[in-house]
PDB file of N, CA and C in Angstrom:
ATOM      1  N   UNK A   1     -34.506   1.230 -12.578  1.00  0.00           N
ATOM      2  CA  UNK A   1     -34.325  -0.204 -12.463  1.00  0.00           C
ATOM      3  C   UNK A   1     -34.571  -0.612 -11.012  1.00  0.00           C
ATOM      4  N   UNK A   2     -35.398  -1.644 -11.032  1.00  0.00           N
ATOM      5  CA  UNK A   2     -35.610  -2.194  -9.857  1.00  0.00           C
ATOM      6  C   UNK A   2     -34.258  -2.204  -8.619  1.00  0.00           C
ATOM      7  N   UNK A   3     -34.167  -2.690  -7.147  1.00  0.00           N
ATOM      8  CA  UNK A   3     -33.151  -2.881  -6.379  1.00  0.00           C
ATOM      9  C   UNK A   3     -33.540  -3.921  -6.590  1.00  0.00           C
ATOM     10  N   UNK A   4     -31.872  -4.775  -6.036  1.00  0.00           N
ATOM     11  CA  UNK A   4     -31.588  -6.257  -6.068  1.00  0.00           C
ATOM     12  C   UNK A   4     -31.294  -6.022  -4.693  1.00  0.00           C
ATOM     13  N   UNK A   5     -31.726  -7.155  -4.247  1.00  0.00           N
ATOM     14  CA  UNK A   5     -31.608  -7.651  -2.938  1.00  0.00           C
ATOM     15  C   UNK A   5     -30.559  -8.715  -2.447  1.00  0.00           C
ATOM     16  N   UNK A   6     -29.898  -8.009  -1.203  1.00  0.00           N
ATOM     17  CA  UNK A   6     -28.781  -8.808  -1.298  1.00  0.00           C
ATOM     18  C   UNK A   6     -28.811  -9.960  -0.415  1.00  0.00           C
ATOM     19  N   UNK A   7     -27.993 -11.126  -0.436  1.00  0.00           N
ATOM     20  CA  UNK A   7     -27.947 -12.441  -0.625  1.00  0.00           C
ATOM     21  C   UNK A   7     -28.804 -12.966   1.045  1.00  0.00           C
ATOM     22  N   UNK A   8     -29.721 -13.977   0.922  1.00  0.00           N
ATOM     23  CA  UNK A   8     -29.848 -14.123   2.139  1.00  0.00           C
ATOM     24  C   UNK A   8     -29.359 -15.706   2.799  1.00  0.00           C
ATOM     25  N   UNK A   9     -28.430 -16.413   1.831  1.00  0.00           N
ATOM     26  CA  UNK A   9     -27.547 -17.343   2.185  1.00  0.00           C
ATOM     27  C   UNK A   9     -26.281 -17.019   2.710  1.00  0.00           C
ATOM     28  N   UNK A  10     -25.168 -18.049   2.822  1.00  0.00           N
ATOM     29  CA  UNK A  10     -24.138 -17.845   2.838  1.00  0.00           C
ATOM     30  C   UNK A  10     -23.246 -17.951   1.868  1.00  0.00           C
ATOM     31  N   UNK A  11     -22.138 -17.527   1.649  1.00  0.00           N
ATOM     32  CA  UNK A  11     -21.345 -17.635   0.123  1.00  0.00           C
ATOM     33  C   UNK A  11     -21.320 -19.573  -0.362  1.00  0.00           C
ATOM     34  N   UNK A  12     -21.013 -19.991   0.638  1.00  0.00           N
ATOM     35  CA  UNK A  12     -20.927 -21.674   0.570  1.00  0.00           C
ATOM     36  C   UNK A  12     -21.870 -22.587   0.203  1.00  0.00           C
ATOM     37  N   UNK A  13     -23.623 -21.639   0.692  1.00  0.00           N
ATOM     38  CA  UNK A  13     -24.857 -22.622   0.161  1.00  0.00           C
ATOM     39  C   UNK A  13     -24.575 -23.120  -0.973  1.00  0.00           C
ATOM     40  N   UNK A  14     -24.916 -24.698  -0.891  1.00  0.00           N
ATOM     41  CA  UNK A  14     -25.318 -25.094  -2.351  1.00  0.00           C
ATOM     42  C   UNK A  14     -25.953 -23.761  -3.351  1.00  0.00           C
ATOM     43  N   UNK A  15     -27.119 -23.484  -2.835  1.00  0.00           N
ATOM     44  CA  UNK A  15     -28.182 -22.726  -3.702  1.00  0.00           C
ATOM     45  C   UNK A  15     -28.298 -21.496  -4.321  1.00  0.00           C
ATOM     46  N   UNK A  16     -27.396 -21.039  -3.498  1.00  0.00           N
ATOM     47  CA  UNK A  16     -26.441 -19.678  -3.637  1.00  0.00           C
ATOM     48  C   UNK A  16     -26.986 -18.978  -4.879  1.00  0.00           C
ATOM     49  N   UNK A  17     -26.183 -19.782  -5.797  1.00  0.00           N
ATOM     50  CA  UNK A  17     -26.154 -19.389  -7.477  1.00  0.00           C
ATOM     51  C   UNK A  17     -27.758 -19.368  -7.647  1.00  0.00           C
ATOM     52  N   UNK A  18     -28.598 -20.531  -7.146  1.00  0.00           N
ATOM     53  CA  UNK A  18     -30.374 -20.542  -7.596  1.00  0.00           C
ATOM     54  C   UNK A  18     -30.635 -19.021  -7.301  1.00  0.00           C
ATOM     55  N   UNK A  19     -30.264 -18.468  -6.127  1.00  0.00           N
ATOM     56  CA  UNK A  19     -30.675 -17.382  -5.464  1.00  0.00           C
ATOM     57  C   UNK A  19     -30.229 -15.969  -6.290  1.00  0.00           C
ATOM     58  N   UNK A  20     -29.134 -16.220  -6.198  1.00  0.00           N
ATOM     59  CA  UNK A  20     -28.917 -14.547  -7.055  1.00  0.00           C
ATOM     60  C   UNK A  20     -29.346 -14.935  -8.851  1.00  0.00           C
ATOM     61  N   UNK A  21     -29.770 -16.073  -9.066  1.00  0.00           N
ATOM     62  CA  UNK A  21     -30.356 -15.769 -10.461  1.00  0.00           C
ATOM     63  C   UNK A  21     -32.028 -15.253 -10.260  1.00  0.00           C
ATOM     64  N   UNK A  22     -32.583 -15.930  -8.948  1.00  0.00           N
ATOM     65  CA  UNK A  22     -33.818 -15.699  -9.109  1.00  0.00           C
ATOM     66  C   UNK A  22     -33.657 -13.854  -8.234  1.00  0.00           C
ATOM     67  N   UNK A  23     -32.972 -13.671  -7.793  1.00  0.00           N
ATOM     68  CA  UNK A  23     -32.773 -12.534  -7.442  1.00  0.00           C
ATOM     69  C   UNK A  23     -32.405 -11.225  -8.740  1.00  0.00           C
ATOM     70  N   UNK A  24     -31.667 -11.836 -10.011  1.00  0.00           N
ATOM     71  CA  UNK A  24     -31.626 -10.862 -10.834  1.00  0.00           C
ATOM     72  C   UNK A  24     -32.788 -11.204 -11.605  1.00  0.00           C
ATOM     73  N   UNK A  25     -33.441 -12.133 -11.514  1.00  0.00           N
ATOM     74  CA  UNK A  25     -34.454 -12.431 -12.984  1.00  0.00           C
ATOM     75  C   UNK A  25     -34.894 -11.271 -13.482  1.00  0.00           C
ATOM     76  N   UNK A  26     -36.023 -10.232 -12.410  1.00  0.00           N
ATOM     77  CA  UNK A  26     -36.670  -9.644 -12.608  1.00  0.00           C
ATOM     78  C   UNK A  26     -35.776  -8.264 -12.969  1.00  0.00           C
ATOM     79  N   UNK A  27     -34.437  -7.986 -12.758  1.00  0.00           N
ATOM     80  CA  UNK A  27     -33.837  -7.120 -13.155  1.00  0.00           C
ATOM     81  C   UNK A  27     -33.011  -7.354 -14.890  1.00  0.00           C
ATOM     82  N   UNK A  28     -33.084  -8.561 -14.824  1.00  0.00           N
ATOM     83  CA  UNK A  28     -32.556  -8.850 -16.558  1.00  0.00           C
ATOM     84  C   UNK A  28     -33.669  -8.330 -16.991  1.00  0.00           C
ATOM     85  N   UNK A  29     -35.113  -8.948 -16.926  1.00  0.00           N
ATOM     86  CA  UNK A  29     -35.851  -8.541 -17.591  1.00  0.00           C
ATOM     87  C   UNK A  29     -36.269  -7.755 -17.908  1.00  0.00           C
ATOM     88  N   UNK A  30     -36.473  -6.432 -17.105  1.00  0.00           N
ATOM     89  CA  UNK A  30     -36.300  -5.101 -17.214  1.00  0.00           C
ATOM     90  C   UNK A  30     -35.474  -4.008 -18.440  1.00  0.00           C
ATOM     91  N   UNK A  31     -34.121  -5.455 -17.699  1.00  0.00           N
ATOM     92  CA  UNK A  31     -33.038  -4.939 -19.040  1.00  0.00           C
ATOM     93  C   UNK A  31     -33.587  -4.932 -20.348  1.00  0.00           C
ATOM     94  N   UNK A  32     -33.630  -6.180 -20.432  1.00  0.00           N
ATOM     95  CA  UNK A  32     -34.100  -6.779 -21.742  1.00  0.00           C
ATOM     96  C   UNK A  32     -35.205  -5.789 -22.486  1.00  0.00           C
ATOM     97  N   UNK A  33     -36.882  -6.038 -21.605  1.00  0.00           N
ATOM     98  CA  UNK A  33     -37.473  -5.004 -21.964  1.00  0.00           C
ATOM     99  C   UNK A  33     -37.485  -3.462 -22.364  1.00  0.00           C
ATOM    100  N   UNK A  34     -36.349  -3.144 -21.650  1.00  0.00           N
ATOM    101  CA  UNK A  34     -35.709  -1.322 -21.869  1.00  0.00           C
ATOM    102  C   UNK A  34     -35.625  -1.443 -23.535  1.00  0.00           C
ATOM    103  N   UNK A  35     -34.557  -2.214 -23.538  1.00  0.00           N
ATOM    104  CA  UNK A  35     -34.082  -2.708 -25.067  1.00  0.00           C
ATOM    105  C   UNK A  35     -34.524  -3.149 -25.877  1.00  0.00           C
ATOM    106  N   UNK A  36     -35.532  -3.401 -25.883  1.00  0.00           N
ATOM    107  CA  UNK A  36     -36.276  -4.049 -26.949  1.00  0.00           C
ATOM    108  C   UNK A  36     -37.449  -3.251 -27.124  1.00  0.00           C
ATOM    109  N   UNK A  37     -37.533  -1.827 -25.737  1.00  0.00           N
ATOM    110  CA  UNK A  37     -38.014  -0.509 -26.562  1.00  0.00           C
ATOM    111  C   UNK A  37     -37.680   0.357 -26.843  1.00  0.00           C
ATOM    112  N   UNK A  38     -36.591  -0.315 -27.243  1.00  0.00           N
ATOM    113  CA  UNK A  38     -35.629   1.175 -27.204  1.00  0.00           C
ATOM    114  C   UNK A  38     -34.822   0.815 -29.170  1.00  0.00           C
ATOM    115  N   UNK A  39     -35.928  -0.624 -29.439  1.00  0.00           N
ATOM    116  CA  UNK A  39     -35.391  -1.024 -30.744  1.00  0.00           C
ATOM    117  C   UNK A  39     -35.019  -1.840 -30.978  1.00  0.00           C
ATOM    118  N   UNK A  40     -34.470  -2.706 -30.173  1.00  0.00           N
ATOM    119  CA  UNK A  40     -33.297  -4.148 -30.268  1.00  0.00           C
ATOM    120  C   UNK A  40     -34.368  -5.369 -30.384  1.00  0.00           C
ATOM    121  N   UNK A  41     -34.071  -6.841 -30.652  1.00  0.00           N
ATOM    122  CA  UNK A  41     -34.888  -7.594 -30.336  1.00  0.00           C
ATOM    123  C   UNK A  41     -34.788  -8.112 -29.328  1.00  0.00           C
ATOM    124  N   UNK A  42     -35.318  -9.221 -29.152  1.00  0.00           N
ATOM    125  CA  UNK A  42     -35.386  -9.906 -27.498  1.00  0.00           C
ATOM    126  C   UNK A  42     -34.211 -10.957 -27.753  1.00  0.00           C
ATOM    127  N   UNK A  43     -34.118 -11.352 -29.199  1.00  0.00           N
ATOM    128  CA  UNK A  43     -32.634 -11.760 -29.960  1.00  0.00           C
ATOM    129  C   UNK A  43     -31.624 -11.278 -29.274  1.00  0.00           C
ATOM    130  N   UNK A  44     -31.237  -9.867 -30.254  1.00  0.00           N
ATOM    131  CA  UNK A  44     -30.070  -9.280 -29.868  1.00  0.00           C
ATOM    132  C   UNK A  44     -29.625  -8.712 -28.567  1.00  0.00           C
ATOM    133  N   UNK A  45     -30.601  -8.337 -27.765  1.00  0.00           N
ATOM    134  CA  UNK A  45     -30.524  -7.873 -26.216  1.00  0.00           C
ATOM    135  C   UNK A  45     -30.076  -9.387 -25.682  1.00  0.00           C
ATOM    136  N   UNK A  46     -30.857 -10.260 -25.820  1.00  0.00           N
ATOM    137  CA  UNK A  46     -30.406 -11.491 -24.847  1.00  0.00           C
ATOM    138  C   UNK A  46     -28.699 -12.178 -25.057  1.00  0.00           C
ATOM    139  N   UNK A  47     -28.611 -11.965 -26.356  1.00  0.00           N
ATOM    140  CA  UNK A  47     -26.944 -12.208 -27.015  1.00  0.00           C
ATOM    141  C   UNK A  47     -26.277 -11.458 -26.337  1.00  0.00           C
ATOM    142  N   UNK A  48     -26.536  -9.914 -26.506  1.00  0.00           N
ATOM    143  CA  UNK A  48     -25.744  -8.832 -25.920  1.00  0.00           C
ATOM    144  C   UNK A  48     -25.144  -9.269 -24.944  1.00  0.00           C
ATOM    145  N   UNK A  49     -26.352  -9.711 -23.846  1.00  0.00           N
ATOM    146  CA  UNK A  49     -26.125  -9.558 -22.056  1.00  0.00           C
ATOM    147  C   UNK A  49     -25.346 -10.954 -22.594  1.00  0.00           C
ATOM    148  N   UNK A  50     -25.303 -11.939 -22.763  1.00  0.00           N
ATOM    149  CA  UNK A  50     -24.490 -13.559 -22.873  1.00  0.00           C
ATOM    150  C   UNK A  50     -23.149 -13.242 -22.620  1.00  0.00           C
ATOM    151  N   UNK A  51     -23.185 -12.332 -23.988  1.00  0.00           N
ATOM    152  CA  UNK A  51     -21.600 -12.320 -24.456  1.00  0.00           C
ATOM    153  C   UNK A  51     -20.583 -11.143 -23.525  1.00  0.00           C
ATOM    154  N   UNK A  52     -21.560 -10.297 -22.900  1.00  0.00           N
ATOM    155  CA  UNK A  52     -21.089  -9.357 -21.471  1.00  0.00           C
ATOM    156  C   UNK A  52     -20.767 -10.090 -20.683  1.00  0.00           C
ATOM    157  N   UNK A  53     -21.683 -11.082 -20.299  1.00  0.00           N
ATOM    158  CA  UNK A  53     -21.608 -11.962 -18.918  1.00  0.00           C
ATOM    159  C   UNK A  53     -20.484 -13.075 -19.385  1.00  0.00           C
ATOM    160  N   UNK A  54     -20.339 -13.248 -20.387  1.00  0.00           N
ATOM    161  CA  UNK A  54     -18.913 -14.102 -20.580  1.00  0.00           C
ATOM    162  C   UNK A  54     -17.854 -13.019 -20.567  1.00  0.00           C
ATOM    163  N   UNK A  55     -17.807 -11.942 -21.302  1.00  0.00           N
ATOM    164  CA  UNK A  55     -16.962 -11.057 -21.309  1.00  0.00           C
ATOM    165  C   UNK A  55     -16.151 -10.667 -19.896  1.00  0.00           C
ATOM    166  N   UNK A  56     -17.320 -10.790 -18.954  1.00  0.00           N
ATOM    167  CA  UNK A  56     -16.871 -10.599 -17.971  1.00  0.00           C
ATOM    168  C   UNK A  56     -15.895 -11.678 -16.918  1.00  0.00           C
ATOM    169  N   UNK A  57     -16.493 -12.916 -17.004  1.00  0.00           N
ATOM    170  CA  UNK A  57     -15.575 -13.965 -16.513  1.00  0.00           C
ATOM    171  C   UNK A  57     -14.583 -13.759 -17.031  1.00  0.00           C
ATOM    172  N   UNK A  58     -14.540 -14.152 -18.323  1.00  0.00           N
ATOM    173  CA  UNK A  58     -13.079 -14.163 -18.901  1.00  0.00           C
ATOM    174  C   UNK A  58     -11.925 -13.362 -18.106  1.00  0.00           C
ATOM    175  N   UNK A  59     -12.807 -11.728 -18.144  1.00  0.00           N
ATOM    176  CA  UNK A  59     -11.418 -11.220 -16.904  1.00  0.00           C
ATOM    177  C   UNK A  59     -11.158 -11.242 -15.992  1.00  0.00           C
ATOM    178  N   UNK A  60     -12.649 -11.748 -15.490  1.00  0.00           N
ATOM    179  CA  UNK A  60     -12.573 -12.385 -13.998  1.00  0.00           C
ATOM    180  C   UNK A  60     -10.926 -13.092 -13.519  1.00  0.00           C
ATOM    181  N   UNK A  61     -11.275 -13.719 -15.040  1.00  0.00           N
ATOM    182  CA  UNK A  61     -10.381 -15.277 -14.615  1.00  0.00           C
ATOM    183  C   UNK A  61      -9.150 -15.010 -15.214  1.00  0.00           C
ATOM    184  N   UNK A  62      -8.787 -13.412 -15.691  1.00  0.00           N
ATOM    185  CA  UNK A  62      -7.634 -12.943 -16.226  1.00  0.00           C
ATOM    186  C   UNK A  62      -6.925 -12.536 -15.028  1.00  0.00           C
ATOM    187  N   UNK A  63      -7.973 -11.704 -14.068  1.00  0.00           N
ATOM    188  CA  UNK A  63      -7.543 -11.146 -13.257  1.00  0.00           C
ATOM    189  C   UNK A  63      -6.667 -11.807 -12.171  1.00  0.00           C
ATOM    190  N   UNK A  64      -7.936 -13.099 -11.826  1.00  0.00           N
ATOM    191  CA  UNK A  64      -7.402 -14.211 -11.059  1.00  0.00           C
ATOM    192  C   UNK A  64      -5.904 -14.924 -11.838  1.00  0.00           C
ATOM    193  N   UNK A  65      -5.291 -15.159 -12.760  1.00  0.00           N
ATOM    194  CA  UNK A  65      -4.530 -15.730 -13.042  1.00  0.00           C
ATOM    195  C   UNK A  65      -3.104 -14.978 -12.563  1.00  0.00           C
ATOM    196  N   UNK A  66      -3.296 -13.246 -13.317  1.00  0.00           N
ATOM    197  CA  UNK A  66      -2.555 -12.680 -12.863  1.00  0.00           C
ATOM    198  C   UNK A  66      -1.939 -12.321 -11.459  1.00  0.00           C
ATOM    199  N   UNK A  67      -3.087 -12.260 -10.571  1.00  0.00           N
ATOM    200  CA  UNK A  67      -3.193 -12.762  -9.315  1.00  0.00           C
ATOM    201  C   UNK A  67      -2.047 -13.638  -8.560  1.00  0.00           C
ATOM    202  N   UNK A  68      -2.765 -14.347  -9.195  1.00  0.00           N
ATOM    203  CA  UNK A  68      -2.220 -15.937  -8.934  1.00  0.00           C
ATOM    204  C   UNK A  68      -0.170 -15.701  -9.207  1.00  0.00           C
ATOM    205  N   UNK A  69      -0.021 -15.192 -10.137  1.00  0.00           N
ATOM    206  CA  UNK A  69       1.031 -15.197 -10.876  1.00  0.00           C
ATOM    207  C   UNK A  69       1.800 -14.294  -9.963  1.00  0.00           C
ATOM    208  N   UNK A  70       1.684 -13.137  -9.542  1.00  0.00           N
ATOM    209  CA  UNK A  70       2.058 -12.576  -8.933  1.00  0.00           C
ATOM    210  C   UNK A  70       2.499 -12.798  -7.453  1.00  0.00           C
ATOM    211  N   UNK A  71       1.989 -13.827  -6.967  1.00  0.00           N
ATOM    212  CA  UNK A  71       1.617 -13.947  -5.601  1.00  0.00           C
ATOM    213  C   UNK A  71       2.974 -14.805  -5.641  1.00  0.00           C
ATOM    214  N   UNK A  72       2.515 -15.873  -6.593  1.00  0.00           N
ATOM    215  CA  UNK A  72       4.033 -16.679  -6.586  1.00  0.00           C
ATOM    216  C   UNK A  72       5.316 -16.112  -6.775  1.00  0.00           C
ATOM    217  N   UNK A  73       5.426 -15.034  -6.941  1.00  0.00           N
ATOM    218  CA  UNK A  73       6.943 -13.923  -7.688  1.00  0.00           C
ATOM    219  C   UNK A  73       7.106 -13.272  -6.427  1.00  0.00           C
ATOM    220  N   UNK A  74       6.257 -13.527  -5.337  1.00  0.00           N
ATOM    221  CA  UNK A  74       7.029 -12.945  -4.156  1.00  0.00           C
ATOM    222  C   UNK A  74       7.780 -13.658  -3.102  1.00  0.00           C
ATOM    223  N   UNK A  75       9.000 -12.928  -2.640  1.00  0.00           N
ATOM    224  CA  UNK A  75       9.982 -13.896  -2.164  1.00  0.00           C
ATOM    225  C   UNK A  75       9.336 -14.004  -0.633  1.00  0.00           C
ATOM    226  N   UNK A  76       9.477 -15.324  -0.610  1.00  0.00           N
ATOM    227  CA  UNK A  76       9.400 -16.107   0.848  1.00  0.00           C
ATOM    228  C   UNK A  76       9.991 -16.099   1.857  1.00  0.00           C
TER     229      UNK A  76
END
């Protein structure tokens, strides 16, 4: 798999997000292509990665809550 190249903004740019998508494009696609010779369609590979990449916020934002939760339970 190709290297991804890392960010040449700052975390704060507006564009940020434009950048690391056009920065993974060519590595999804790769993905995608692996998978779709490896049997899958361009369907089910593209669902796959969706429901990963949500899969993944979600705990992102599990993690962060717990986080969050914790931080407040410590005495001042």
């Amino acid at each position: 798999m190709s290297d991804i190249k890392p960010p040449a903004v700052e975390e704060d740019h507006p564009d940020r997000d434009l950048e690391c998508q056009a920065t993974l494009s060519d590595a999804l696609a790769e993905l995608i292509d692996r998978a779709v010779a490896a049997g899958w369609s361009d369907e089910e590979a593209a669902v796959a990665l969706a429901a990963l990449a949500d899969n993944r916020m979600l705990g992102a934002a599990r993690i962060a809550n717990v986080n969050d939760l914790l931080a407040s339970l410590k005495p001042r």
